[in-house]
N, C-alpha and C. Protein backbone atom coordinates (compact mmCIF):
# COMPACT_ATOMS: atom_id res chain seq x y z
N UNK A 1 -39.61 40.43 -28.70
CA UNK A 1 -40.12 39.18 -29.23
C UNK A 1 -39.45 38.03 -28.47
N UNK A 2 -40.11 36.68 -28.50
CA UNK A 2 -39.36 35.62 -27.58
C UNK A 2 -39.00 34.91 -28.69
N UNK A 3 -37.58 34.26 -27.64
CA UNK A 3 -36.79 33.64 -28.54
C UNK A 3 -37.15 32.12 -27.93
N UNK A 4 -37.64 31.31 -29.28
CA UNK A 4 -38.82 30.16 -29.31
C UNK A 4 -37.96 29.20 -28.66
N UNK A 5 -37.07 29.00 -28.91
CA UNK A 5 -35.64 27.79 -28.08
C UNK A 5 -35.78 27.65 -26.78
N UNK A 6 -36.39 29.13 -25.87
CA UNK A 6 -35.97 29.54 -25.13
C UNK A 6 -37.14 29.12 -23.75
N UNK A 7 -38.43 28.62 -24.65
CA UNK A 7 -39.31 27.34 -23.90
C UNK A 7 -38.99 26.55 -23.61
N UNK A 8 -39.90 25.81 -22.52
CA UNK A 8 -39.70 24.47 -22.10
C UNK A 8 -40.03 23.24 -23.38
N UNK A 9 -39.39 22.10 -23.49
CA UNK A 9 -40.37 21.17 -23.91
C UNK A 9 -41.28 20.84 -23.14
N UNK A 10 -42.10 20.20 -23.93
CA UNK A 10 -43.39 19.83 -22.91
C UNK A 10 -44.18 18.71 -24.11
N UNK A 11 -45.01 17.83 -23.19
CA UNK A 11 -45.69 16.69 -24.09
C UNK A 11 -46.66 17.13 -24.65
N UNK A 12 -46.91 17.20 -26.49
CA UNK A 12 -48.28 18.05 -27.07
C UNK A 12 -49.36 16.91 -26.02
N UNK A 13 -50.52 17.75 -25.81
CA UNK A 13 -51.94 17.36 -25.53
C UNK A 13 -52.69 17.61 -26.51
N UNK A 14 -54.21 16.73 -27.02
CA UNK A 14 -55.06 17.16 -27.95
C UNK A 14 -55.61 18.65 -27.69
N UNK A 15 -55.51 18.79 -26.28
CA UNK A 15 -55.90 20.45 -26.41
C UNK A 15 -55.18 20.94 -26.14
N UNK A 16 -53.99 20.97 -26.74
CA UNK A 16 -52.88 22.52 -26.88
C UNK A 16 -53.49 23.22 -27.93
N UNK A 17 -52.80 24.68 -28.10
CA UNK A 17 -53.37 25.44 -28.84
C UNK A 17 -51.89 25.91 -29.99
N UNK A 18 -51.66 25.47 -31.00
CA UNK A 18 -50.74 25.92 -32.10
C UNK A 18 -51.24 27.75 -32.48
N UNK A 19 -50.19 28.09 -33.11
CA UNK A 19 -50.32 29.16 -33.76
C UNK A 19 -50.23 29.18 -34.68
N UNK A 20 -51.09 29.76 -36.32
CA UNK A 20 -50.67 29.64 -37.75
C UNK A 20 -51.29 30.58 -37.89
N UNK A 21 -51.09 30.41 -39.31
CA UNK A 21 -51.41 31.57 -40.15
C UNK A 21 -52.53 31.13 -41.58
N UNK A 22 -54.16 32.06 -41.48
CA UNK A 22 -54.76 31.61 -42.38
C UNK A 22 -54.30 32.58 -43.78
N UNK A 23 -54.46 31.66 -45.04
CA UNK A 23 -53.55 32.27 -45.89
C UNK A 23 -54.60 32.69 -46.50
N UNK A 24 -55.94 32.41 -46.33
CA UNK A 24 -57.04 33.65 -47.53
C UNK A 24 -57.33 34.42 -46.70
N UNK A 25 -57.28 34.69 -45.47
CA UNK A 25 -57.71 35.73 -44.98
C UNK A 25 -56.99 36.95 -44.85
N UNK A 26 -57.79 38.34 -45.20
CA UNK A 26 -56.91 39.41 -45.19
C UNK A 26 -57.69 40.22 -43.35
N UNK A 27 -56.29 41.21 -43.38
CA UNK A 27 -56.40 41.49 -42.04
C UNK A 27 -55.73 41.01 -41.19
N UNK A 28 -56.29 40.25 -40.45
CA UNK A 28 -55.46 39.60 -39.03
C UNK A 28 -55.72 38.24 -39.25
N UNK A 29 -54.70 37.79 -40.47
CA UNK A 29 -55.22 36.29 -40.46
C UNK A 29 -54.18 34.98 -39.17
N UNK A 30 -53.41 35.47 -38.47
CA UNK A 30 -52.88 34.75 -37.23
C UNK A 30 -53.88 33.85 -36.24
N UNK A 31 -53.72 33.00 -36.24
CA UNK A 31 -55.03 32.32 -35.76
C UNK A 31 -54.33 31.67 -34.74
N UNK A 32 -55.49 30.67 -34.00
CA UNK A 32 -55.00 29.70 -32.96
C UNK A 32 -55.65 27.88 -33.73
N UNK A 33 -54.76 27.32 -33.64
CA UNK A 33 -55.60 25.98 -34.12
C UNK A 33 -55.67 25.11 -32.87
N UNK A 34 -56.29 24.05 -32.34
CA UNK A 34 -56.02 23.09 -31.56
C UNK A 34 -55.54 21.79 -32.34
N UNK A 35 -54.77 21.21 -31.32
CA UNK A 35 -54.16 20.01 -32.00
C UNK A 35 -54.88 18.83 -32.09
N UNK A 36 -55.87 18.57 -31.57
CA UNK A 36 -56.93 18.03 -32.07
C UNK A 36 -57.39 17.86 -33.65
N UNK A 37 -57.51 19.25 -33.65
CA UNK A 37 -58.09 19.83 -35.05
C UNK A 37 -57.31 19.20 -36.63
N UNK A 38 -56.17 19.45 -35.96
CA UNK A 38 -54.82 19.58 -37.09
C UNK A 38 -54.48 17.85 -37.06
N UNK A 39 -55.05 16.91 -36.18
CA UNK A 39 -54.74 15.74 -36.24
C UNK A 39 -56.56 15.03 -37.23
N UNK A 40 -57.29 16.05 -37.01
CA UNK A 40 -58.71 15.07 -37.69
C UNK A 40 -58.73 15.68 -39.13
N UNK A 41 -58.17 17.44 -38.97
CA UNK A 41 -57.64 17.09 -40.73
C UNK A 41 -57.20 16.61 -41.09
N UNK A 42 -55.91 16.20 -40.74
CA UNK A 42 -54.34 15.00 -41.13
C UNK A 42 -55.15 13.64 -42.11
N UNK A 43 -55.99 13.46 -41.03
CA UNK A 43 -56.54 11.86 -40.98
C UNK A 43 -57.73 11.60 -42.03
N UNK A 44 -58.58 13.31 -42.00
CA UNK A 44 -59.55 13.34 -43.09
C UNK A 44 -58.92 13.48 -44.29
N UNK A 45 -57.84 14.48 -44.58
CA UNK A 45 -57.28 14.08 -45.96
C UNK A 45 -56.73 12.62 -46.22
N UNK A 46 -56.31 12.09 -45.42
CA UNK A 46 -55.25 11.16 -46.09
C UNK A 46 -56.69 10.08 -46.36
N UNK A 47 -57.71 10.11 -45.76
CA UNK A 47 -58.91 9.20 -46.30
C UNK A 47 -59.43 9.69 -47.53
N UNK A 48 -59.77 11.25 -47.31
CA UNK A 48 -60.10 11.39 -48.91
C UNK A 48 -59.21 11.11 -50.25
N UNK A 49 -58.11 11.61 -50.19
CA UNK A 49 -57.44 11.82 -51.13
C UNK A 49 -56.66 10.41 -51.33
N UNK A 50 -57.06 9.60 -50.53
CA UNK A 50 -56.33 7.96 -50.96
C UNK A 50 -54.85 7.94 -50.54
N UNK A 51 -54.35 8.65 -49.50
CA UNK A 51 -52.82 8.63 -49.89
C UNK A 51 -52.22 7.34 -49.43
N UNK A 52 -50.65 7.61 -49.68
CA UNK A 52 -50.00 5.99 -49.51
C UNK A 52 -48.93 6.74 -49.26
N UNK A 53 -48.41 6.20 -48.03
CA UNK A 53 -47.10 6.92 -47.04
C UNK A 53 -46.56 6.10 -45.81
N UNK A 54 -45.50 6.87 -45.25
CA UNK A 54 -44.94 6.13 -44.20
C UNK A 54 -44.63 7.58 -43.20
N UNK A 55 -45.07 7.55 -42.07
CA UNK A 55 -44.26 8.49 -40.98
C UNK A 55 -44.03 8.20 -39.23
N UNK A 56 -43.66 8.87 -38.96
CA UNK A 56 -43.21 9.00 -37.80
C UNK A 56 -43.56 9.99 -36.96
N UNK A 57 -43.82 9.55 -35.12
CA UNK A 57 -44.42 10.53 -34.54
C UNK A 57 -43.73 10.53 -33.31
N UNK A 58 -43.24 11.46 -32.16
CA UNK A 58 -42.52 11.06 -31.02
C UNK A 58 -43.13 9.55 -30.22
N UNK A 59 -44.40 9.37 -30.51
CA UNK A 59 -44.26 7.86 -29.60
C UNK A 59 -44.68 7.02 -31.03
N UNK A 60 -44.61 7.21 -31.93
CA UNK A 60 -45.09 5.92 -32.95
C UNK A 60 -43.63 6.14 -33.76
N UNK A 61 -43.08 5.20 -34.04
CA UNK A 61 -42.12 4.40 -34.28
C UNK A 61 -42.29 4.62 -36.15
N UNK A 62 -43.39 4.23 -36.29
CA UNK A 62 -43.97 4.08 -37.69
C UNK A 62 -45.41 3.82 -37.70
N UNK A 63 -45.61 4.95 -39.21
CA UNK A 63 -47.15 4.57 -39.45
C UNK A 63 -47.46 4.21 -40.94
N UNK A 64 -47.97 3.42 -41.31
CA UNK A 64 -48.03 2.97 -43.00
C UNK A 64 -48.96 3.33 -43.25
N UNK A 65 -49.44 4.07 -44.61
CA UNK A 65 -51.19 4.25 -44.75
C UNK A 65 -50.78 3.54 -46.03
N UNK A 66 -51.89 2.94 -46.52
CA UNK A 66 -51.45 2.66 -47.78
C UNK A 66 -53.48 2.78 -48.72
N UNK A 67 -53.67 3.75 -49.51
CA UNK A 67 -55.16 4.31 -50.05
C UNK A 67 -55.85 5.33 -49.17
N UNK A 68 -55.04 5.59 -48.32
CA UNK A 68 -55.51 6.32 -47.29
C UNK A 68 -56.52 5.65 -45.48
N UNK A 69 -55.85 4.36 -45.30
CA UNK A 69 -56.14 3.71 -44.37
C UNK A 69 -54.93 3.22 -44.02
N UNK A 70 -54.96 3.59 -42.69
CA UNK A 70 -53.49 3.13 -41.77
C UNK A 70 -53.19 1.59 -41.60
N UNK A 71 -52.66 1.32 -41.80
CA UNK A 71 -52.28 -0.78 -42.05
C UNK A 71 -51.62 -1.16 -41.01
N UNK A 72 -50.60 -0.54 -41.24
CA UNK A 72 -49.52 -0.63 -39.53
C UNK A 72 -49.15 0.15 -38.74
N UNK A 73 -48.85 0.08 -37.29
CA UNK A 73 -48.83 0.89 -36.47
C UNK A 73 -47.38 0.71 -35.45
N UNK A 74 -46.43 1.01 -35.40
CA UNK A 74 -45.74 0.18 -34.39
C UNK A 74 -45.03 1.10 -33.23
N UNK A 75 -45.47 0.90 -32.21
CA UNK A 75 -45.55 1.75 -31.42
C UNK A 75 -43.64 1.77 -30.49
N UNK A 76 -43.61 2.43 -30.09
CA UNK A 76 -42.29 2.66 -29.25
C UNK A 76 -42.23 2.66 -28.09
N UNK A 77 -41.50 1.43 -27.51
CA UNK A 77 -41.71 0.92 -26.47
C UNK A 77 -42.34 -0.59 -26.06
C-alpha cells in the first residue's frame, strides 16, 4: 500500500479525480469523484439548505455565505 505523505503536492485542478467512498452502495462502493463535482455540490447545498458560514480555501483568504449566497470574498494576494 502507498504511504499518502509520500506524494508530491501539487495544485487541485477542476479535473482532478478524488477518491471516496459511496456509503449506500454495496459491493465495490470506492468510487472516483471529480473536483468539479464536489465543488457544484458544495455550492448546490449551501443554496438549498440556506446556510450561513465562514471558510477558507488555499487561495481565498475568506468566504462568508450568509442564507446560502456568498457576500464576501477576499482573496489572497
Amino acid at each position: 500500500m502507498a504511504i499518502v505523505y509520500s506524494y508530491p503536492m501539487a495544485q487541485v485542478e477542476t479535473s482532478d479525480l478524488l477518491t471516496g467512498t459511496k456509503t449506500v452502495e454495496v459491493g465495490e462502493p470506492t468510487k472516483s469523484f471529480l473536483v468539479s463535482d464536489l465543488i457544484n455540490l458544495t455550492i448546490t447545498t449551501l443554496v438549498e439548505t440556506g446556510a450561513t458560514g465562514y471558510f477558507e480555501t488555499a487561495d481565498l483568504q475568506g468566504v462568508t455565505v450568509e442564507n446560502g449566497i456568498i457576500t464576501s470574498i477576499v482573496s489572497i494576494g
